[in-house]
PDB file of N, CA and C in Angstrom:
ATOM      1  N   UNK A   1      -2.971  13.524 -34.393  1.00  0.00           N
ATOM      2  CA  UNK A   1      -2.891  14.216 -33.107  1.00  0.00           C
ATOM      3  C   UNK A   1      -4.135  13.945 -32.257  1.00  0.00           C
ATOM      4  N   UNK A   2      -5.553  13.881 -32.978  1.00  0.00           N
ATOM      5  CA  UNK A   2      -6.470  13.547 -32.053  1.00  0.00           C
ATOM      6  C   UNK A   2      -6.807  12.079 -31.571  1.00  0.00           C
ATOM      7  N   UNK A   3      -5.616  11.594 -32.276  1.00  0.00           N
ATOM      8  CA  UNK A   3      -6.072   9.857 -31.708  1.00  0.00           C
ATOM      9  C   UNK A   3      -4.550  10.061 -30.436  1.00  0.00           C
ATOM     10  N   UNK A   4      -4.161  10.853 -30.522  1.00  0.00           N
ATOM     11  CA  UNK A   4      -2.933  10.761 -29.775  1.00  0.00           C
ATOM     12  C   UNK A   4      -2.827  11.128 -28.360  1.00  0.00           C
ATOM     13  N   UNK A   5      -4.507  11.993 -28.149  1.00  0.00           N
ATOM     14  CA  UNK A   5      -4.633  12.712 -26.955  1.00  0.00           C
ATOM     15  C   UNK A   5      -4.862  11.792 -26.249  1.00  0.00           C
ATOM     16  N   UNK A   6      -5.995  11.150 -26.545  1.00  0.00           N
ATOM     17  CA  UNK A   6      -6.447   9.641 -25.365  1.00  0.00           C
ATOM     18  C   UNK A   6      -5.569   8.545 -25.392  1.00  0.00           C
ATOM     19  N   UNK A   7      -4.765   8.388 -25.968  1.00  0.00           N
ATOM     20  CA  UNK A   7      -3.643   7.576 -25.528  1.00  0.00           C
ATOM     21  C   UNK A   7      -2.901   7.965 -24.349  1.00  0.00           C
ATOM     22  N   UNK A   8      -2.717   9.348 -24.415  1.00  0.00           N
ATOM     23  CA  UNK A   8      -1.454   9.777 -23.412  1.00  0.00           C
ATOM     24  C   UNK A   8      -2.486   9.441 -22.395  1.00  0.00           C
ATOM     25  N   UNK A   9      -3.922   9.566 -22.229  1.00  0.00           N
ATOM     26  CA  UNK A   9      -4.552  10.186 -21.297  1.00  0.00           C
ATOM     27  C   UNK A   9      -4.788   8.498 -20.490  1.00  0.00           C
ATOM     28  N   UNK A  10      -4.959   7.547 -21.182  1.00  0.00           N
ATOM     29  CA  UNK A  10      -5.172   6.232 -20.842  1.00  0.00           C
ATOM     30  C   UNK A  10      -3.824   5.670 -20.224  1.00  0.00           C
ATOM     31  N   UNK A  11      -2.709   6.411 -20.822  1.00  0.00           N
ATOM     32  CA  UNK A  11      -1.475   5.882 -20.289  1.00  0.00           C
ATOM     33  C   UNK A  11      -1.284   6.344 -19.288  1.00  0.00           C
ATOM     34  N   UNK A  12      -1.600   7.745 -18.693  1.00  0.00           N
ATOM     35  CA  UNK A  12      -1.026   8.576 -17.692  1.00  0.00           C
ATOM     36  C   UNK A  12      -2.013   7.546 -16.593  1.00  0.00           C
ATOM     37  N   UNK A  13      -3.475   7.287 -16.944  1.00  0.00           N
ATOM     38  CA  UNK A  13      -4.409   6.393 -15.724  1.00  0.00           C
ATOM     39  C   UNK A  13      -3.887   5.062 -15.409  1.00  0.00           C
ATOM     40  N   UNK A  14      -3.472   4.315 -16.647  1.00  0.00           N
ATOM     41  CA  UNK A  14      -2.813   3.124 -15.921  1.00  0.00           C
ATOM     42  C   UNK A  14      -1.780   3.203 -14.818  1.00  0.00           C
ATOM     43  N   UNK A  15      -0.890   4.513 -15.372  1.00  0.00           N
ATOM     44  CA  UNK A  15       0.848   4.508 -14.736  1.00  0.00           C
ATOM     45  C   UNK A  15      -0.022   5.336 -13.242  1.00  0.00           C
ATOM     46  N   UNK A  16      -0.785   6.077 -12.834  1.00  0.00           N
ATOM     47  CA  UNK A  16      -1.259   6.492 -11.873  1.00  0.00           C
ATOM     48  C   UNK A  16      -1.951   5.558 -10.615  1.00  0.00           C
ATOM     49  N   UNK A  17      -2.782   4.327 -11.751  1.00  0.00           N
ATOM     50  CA  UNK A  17      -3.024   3.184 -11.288  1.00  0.00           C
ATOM     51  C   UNK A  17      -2.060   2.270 -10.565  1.00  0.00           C
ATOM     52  N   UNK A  18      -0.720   2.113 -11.162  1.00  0.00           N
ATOM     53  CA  UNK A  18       0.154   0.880 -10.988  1.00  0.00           C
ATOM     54  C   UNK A  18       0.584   1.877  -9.457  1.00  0.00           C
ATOM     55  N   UNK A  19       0.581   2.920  -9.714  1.00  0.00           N
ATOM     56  CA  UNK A  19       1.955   3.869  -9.136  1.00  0.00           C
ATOM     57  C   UNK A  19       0.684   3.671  -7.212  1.00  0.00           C
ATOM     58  N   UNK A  20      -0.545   3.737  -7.381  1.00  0.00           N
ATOM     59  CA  UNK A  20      -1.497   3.948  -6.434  1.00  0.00           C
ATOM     60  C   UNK A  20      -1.413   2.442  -5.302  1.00  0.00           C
ATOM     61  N   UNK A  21      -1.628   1.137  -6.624  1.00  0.00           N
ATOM     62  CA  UNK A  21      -1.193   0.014  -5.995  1.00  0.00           C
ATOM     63  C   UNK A  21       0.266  -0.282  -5.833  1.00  0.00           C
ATOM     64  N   UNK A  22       1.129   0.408  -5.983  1.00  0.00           N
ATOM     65  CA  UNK A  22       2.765   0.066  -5.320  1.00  0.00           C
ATOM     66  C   UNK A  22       2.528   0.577  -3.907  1.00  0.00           C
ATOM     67  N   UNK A  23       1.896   1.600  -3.925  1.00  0.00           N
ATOM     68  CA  UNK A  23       2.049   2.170  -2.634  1.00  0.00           C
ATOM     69  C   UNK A  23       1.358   2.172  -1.523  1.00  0.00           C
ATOM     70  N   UNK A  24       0.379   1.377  -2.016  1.00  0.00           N
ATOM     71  CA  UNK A  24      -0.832   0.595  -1.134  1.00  0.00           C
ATOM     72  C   UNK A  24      -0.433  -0.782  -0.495  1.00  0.00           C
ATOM     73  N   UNK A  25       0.308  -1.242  -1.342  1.00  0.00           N
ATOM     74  CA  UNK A  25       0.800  -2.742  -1.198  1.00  0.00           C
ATOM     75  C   UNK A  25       2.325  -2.679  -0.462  1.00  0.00           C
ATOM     76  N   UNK A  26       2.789  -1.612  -0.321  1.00  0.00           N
ATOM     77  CA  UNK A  26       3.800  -0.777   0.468  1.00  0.00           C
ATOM     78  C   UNK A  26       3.564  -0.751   2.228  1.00  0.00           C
ATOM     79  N   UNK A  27       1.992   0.014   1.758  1.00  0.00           N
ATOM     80  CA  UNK A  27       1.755   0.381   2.904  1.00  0.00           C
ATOM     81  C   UNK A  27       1.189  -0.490   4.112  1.00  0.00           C
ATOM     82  N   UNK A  28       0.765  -1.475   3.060  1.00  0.00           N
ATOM     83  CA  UNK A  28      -0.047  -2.760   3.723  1.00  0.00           C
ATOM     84  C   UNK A  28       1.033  -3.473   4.124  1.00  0.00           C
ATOM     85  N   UNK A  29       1.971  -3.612   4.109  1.00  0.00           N
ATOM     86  CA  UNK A  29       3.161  -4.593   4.503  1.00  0.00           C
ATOM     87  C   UNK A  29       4.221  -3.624   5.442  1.00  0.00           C
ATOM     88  N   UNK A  30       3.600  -2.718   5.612  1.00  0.00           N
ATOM     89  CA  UNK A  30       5.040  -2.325   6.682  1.00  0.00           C
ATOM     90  C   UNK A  30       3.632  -2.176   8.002  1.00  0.00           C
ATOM     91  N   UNK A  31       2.429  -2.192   7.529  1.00  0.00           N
ATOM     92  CA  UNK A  31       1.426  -2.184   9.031  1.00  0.00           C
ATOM     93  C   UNK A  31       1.397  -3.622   9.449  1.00  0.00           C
ATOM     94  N   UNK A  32       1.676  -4.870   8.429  1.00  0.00           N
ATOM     95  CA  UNK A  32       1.805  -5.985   8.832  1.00  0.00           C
ATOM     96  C   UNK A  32       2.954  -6.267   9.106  1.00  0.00           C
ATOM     97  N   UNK A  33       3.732  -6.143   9.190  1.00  0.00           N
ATOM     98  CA  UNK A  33       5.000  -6.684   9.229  1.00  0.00           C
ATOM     99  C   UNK A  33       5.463  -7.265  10.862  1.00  0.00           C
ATOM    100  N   UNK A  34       5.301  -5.693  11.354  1.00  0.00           N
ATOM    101  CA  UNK A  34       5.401  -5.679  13.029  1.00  0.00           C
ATOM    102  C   UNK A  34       4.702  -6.629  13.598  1.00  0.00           C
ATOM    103  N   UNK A  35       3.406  -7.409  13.425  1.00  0.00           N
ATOM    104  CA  UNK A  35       2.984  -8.059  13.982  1.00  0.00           C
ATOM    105  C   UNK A  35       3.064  -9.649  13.642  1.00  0.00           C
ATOM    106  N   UNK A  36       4.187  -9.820  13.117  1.00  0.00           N
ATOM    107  CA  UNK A  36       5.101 -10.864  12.970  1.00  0.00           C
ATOM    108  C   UNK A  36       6.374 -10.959  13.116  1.00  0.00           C
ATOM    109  N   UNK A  37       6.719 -10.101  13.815  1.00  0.00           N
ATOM    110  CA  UNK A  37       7.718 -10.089  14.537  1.00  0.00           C
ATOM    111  C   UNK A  37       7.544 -11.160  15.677  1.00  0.00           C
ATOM    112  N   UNK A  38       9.207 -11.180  16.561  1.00  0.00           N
ATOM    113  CA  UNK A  38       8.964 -11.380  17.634  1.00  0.00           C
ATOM    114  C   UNK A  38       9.350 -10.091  18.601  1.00  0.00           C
ATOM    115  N   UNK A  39       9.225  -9.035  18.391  1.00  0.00           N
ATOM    116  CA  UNK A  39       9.550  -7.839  19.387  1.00  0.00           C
ATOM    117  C   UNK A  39       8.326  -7.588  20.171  1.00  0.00           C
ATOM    118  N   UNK A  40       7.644  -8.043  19.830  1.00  0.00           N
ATOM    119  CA  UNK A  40       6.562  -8.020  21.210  1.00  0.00           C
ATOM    120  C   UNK A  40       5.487  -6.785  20.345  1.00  0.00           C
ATOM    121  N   UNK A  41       5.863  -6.352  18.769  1.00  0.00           N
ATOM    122  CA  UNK A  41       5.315  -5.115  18.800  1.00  0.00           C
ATOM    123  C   UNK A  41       3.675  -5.501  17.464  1.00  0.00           C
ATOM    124  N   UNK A  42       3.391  -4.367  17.440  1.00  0.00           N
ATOM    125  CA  UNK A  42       1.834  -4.404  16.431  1.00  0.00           C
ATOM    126  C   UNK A  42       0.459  -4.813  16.825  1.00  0.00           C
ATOM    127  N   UNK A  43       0.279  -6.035  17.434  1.00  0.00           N
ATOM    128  CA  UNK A  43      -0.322  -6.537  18.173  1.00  0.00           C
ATOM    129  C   UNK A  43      -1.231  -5.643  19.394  1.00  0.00           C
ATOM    130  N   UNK A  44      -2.218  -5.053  19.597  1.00  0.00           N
ATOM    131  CA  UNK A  44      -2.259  -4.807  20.973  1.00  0.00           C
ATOM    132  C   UNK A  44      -2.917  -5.842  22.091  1.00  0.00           C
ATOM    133  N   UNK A  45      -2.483  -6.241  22.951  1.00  0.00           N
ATOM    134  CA  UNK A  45      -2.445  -6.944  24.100  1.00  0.00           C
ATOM    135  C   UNK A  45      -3.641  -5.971  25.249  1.00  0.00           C
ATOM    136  N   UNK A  46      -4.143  -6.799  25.927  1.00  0.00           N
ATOM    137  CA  UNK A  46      -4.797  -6.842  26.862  1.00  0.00           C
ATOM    138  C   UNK A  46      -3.642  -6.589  28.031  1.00  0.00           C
ATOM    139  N   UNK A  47      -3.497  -5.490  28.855  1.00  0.00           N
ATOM    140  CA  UNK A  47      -2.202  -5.458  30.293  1.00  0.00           C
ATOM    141  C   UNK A  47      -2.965  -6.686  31.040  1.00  0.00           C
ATOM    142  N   UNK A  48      -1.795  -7.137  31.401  1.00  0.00           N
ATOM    143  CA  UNK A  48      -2.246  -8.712  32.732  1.00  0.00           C
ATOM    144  C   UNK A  48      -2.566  -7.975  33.678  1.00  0.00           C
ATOM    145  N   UNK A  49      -3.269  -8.779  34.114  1.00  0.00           N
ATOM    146  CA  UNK A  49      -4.486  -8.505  35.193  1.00  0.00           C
ATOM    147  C   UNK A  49      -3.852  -8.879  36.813  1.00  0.00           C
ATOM    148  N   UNK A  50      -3.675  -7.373  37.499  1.00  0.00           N
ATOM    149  CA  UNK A  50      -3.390  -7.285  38.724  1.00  0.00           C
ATOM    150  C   UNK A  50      -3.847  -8.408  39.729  1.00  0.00           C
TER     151      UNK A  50
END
């Protein structure tokens, strides 16, 4: 039982780990995404000059 505690405890940090970079690597691709579009969007632009 006491070799059993730090296992769970090493397992729960990896799966917290993986679970941290899914959702980072989630998040990083839907802020990039738009600015490869062609909708004109993500990007901010300079307004043309009157």
């Amino acid at each position: 039982m006491a070799r059993l505690i730090p296992l769970v405890l090493i397992a729960l940090a990896v799966w917290f780990w993986l679970r941290a970079r899914k959702k980072t690597a989630t998040y990083m691709a839907s802020y990039e995404a738009p600015s490869r579009g062609t909708d004109g969007g993500g990007e901010r632009r300079e307004p043309p000059a009157a």
